[in-house]
Protein backbone atom coordinates (compact mmCIF):
# COMPACT_ATOMS: atom_id res chain seq x y z
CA UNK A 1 299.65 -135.27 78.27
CA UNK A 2 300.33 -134.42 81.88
CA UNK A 3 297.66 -137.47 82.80
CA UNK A 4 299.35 -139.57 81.39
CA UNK A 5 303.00 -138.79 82.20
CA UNK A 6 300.98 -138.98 85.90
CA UNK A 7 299.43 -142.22 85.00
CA UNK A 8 302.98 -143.88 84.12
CA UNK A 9 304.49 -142.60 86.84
CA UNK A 10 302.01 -144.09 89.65
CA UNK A 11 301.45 -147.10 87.24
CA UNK A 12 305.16 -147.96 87.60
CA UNK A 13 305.51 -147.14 91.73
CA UNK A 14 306.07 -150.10 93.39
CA UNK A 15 303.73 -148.64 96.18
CA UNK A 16 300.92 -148.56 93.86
CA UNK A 17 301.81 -152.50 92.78
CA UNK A 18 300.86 -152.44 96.51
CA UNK A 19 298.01 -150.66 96.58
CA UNK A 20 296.64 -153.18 93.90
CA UNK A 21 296.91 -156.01 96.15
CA UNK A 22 296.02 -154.31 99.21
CA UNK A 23 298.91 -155.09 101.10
CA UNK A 24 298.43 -155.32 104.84
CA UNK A 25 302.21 -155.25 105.13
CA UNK A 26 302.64 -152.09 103.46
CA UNK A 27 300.39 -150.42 105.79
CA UNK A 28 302.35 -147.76 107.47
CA UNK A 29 305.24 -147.39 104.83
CA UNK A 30 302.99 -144.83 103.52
CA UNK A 31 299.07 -143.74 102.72
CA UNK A 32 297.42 -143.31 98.94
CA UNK A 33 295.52 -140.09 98.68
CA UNK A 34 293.34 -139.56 95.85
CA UNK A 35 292.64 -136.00 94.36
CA UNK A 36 289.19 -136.14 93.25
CA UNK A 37 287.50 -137.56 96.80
CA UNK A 38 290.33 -135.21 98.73
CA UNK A 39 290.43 -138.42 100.83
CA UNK A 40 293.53 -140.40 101.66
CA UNK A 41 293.69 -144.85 102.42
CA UNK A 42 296.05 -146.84 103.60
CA UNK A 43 297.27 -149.42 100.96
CA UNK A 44 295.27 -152.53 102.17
CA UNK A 45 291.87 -150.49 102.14
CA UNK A 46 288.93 -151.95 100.66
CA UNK A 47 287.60 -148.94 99.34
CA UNK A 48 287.29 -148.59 95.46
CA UNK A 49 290.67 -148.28 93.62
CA UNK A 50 290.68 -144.66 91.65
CA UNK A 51 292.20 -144.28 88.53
CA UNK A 52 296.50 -143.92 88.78
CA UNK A 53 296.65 -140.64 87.11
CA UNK A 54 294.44 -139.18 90.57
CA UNK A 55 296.87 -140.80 93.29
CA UNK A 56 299.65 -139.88 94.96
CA UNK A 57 301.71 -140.96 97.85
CA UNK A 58 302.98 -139.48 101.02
CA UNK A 59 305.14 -141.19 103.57
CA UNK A 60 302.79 -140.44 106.81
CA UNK A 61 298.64 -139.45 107.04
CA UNK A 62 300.01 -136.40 108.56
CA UNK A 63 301.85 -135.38 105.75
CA UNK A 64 298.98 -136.13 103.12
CA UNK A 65 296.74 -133.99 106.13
CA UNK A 66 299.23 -131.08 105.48
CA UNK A 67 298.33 -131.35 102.18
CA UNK A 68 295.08 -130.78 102.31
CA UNK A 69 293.52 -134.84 102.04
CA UNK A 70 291.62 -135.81 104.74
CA UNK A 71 290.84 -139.29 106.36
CA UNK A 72 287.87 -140.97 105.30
CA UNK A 73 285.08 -142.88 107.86
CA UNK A 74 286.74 -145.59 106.25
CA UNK A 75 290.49 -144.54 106.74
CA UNK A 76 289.70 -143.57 110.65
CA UNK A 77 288.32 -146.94 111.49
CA UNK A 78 291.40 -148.84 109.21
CA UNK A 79 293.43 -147.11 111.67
CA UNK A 80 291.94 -147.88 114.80
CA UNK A 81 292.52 -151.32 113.19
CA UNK A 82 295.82 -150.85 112.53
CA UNK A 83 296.96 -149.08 115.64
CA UNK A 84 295.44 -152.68 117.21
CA UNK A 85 297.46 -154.78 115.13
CA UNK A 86 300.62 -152.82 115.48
CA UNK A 87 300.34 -152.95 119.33
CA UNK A 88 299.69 -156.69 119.07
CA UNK A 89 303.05 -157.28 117.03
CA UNK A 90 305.33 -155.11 119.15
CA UNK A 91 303.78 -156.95 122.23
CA UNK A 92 304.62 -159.83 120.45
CA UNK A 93 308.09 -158.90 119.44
CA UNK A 94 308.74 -158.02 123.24
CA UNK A 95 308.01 -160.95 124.77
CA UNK A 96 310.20 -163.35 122.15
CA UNK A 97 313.10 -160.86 123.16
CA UNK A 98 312.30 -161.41 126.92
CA UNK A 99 311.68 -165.06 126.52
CA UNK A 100 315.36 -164.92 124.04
CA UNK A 101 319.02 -166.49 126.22
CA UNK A 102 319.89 -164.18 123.03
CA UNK A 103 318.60 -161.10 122.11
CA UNK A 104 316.87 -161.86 117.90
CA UNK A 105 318.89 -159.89 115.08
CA UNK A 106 316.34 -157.08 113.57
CA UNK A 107 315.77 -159.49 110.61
CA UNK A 108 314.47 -162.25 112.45
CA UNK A 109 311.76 -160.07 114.47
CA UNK A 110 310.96 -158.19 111.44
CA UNK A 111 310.18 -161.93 109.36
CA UNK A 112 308.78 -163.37 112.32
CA UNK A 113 306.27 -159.99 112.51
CA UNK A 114 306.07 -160.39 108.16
CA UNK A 115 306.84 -157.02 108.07
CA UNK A 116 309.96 -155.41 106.26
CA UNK A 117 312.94 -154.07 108.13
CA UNK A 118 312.28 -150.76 108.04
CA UNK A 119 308.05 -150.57 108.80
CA UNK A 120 308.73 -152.77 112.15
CA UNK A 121 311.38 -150.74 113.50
CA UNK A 122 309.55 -147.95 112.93
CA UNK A 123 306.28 -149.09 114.51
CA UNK A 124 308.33 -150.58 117.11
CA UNK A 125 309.82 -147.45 118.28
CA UNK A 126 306.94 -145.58 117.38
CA UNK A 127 305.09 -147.47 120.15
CA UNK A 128 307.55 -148.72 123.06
CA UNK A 129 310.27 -145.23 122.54
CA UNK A 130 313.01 -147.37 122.32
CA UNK A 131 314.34 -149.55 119.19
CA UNK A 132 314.15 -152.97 119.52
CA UNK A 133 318.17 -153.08 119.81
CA UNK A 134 317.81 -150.77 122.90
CA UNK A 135 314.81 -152.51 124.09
CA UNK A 136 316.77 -155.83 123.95
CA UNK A 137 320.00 -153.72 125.61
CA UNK A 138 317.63 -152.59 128.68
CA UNK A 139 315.95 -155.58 128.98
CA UNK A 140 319.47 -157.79 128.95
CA UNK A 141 320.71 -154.84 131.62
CA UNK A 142 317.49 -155.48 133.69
CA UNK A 143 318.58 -159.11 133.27
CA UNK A 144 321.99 -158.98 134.31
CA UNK A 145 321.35 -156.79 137.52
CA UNK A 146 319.00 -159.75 138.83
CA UNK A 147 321.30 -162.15 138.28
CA UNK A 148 324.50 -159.85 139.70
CA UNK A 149 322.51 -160.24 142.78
CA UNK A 150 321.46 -164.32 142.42
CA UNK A 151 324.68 -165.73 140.71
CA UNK A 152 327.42 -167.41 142.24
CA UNK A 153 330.01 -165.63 140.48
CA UNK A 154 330.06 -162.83 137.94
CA UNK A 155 331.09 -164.92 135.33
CA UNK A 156 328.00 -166.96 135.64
CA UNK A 157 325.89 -163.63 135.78
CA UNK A 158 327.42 -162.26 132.80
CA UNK A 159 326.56 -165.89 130.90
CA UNK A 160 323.10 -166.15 132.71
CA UNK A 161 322.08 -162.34 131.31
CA UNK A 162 322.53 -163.68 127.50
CA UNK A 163 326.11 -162.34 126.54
CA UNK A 164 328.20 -164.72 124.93
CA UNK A 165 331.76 -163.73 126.29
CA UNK A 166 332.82 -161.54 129.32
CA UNK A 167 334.85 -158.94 126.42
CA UNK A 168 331.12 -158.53 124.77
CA UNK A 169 329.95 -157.70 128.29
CA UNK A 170 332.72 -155.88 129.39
CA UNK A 171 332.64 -153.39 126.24
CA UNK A 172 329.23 -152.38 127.30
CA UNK A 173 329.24 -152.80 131.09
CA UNK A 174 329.58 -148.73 131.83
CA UNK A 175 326.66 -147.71 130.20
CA UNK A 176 324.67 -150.72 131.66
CA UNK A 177 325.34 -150.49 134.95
CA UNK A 178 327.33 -147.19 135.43
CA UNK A 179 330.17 -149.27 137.41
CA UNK A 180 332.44 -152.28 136.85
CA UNK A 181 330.28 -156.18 137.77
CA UNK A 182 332.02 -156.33 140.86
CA UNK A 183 331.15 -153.05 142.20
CA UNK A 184 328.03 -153.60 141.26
CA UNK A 185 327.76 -156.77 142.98
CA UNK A 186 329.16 -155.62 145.91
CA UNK A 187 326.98 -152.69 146.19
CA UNK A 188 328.81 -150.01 144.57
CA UNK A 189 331.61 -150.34 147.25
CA UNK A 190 334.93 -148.00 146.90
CA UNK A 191 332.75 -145.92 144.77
CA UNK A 192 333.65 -142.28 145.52
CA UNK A 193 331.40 -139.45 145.22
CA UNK A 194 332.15 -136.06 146.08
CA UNK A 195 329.18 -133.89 147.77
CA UNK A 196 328.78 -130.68 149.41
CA UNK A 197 325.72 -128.97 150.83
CA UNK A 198 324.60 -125.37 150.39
CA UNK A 199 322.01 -123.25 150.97
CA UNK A 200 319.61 -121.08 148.31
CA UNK A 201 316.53 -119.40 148.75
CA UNK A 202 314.28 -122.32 148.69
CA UNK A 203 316.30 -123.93 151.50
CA UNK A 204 318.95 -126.53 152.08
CA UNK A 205 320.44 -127.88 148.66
CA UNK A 206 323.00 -131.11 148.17
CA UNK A 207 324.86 -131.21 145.19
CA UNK A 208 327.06 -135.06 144.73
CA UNK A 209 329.08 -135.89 141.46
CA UNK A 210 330.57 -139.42 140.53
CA UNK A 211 333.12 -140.25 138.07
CA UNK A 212 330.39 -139.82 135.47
CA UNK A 213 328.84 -136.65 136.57
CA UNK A 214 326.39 -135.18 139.05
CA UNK A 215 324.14 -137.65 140.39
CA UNK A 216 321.86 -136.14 143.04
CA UNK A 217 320.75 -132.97 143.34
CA UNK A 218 318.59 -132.91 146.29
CA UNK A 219 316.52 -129.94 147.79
CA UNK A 220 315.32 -129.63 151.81
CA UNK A 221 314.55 -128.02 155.10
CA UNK A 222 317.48 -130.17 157.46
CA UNK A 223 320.86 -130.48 155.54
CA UNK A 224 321.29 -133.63 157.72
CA UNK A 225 319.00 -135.06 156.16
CA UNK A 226 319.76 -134.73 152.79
CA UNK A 227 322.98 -136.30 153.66
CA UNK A 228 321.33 -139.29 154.98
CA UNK A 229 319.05 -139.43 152.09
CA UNK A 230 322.67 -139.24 149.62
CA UNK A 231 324.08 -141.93 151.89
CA UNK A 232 320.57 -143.94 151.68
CA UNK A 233 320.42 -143.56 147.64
CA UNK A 234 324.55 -144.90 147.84
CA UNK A 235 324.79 -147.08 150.58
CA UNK A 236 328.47 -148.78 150.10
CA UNK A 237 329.60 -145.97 148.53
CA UNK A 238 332.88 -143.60 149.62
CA UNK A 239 331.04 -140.29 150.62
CA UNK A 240 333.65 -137.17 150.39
CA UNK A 241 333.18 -133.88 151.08
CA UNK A 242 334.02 -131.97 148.46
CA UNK A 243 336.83 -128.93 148.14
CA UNK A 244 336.53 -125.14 147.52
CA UNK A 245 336.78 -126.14 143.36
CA UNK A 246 333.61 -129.10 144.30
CA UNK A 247 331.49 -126.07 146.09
CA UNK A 248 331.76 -124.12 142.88
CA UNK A 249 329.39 -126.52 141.31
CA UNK A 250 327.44 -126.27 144.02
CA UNK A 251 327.31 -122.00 143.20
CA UNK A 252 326.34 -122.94 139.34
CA UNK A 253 323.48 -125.35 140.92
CA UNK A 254 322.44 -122.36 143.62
CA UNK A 255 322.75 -119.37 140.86
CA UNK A 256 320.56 -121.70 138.33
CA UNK A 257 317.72 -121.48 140.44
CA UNK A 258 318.02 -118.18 141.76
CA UNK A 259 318.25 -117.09 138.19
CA UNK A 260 316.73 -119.67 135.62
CA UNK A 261 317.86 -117.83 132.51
CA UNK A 262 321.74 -118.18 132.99
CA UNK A 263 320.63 -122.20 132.15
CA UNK A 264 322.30 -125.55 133.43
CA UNK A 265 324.08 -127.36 131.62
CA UNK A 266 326.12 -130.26 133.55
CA UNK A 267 327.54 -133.78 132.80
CA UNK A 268 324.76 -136.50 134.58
CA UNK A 269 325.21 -139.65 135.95
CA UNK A 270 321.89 -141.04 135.44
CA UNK A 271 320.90 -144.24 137.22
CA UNK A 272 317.72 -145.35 136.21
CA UNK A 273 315.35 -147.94 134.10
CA UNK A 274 315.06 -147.85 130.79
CA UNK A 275 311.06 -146.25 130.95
CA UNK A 276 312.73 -144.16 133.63
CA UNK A 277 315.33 -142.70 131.42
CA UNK A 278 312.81 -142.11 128.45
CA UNK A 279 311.22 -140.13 130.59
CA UNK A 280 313.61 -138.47 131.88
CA UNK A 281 315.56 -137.42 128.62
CA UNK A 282 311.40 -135.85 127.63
CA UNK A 283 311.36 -133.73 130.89
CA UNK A 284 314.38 -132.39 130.07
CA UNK A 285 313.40 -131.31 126.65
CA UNK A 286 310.45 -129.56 128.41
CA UNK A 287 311.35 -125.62 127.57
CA UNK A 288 311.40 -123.50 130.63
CA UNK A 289 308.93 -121.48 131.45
CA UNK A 290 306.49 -123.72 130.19
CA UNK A 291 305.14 -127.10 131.63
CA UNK A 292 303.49 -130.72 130.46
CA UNK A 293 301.12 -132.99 131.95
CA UNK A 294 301.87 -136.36 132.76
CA UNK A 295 299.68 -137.75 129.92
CA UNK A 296 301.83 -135.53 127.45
CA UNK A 297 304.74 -136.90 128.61
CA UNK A 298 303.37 -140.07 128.32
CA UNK A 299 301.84 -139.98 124.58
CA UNK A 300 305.59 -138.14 123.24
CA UNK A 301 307.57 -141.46 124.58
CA UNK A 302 305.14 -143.30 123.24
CA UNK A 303 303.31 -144.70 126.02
CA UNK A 304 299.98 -142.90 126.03
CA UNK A 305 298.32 -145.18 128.60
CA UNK A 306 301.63 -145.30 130.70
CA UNK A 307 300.21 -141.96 132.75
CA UNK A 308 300.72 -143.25 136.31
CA UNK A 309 304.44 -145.13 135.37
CA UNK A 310 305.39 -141.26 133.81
CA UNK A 311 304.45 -139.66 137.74
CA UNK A 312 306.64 -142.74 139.34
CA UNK A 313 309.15 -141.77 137.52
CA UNK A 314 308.99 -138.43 138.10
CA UNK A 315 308.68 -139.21 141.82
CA UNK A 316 311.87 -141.49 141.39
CA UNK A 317 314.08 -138.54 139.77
CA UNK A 318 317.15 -137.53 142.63
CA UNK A 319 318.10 -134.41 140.08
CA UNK A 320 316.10 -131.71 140.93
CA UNK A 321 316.52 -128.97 138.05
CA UNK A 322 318.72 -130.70 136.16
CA UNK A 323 316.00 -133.33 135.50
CA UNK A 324 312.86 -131.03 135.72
CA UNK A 325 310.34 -133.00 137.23
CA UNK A 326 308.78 -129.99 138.47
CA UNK A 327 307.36 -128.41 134.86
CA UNK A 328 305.02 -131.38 134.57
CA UNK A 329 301.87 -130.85 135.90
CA UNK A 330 298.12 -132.41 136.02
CA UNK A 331 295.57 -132.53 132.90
CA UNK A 332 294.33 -129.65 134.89
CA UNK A 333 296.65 -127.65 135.41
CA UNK A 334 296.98 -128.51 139.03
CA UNK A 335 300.54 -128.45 140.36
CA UNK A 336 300.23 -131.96 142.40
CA UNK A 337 303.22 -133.94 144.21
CA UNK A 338 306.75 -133.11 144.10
CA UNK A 339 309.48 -134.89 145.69
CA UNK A 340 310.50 -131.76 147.50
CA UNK A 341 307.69 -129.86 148.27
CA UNK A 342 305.03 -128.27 146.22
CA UNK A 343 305.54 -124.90 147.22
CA UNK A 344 309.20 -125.15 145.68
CA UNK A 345 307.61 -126.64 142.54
CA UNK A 346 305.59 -123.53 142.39
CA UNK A 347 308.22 -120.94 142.54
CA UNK A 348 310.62 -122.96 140.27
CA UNK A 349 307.50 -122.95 137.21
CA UNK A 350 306.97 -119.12 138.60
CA UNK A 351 310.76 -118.13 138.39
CA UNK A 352 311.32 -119.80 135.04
CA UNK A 353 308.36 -118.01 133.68
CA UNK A 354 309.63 -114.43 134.24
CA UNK A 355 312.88 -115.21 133.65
């Protein structure tokens, strides 16, 4: 009785309706395992279809692994196959929202990938980090500060980039470029930020904050020269030395990293690429007192191969401890570069480790 109340059940899935035609589309909505082999297929496997009443269904191959199904020779190469094709479609999908004056609705990419709505967004985020809405954002950001710096007027910027009226653009300008189209133009001129410069026991520190929150941190031997470095990183901006209230931030900063477990926990102004800011958002999700290599980093935005852009980025970081650049190490175990100095990368990862 119980077969066949199993039977009915798979009979009438619509996955296994699937399964029957081997649907390369529905590979990745969700794997077939089989209880008598223990093994587990993706729909559109050629293997030998087993009888309804011995399948069942789980979203991911991990979750049919937690069950206790493995992959079959078979299922390992289908996806090495399918990790291929996958690649090849986002790749695809990227480059007709590069090549796009406007950025393609989800529906169109999806139909143009013949996939369904939800598989390609989930492969495509699964592979780039970012959904193809906030690939399409970044890339139309990326856009807009070229032409900022080409146009003739803003207006024609704004037009060039792909947006289709200046109150579209303007509703999203902040989080695009962290300042007003002008300013940005203009090289963030009348821009204030309010710095002040300390000193802890790993040397000089600088601490600056914008209207949006603290944007450098930066750590030294010659406090002059962290100034000149803030003044380098904001070149038209309104420097300001900050107050007796400013220099308490600075104290939070200086007691963080004289005592790691009291924690950090600031507003950011973050001024970066999108890559940069994926990777940047997984450093800080790094626990302290432990560290990741660069190729870990890498693989959890999903950009496995992306090893060397993940140590750029981590060379391009100006928010030292907020941003913690310095828990990621080598494969090895090796502490290698840090933007300010690898003996101070060794006694952060040693402080945060006792505390």
């Amino acid at each position: 009785m119980a077969g066949t109340q199993a039977r009915h059940s798979v009979a009438e899935d619509p996955r296994w309706a699937k399964v029957l035609a081997r649907d390369p589309a529905a590979d990745g909505e969700f794997v077939y395992a089989v209880r008598t082999t223990g093994i587990y297929c993706r729909p559109s496997s050629p293997s030998r279809l087993p009888r309804p009443e011995n399948v069942e269904f789980f979203a991911t191959a991990a979750e049919a692994e937690a069950a206790g199904y493995r992959a079959s020779k078979r299922a390992e190469d289908d996806a090495a196959e399918t990790g291929a094709r996958h690649a090849a479609i986002v790749a695809a999908a990227c480059r007709r929202i590069e090549a796009a004056d406007t950025p393609p609705t989800l529906e169109t990419l999806a139909a143009q990938a013949g996939l369904s709505l939800y598989h390609f967004h989930r492969i495509f985020k699964s592979l780039t980090g970012l959904t193809p809405k906030a690939f399409a954002d970044a890339h139309r950001a990326r856009r807009l500060r070229q032409r900022l710096g080409q146009a003739a007027t803003v207006t024609e910027a704004i037009y060039d980039a792909g947006f289709q009226s200046n109150s579209r653009f303007y509703a999203a300008s902040d989080g695009m470029l962290g300042m007003t189209a002008s300013r940005w133009r203009a090289g963030g001129a009348d821009m204030a930020i309010r710095f002040a410069i300390g000193q802890c026991s790993l040397g000089a520190i600088l601490v600056a904050q914008s209207q949006r929150g603290v944007c450098a941190i930066l750590l030294g031997d010659d406090p002059d020269a962290l100034a000149r470095e803030l003044q380098d990183q904001f070149p038209k901006a309104e420097l300001i030395g900050g107050d007796s209230g400013f220099e308490q931030l600075v104290a939070r900063v200086v007691g963080f990293i004289e005592a790691p477990s009291i924690g950090l926990d600031l507003p950011l102004d973050l001024r970066g690429t999108a890559f940069q800011l994926r990777v940047w958002q997984a450093l800080r999700e790094i626990p302290p007192g432990t560290t990741a290599s660069y190729a870990e980093i890498a693989a959890r935005i999903g950009a496995p191969k992306a090893v060397r852009a993940v140590a750029q980025a981590c060379a391009a970081n100006h928010l030292a401890v907020a941003i913690p650049c310095h828990r990621v190490v080598r494969s090895d175990g090796a502490l290698s570069g840090y933007r300010w100095g690898v003996e101070r990368k060794r006694e952060l990862i040693g402080r945060e480790a006792l505390a």
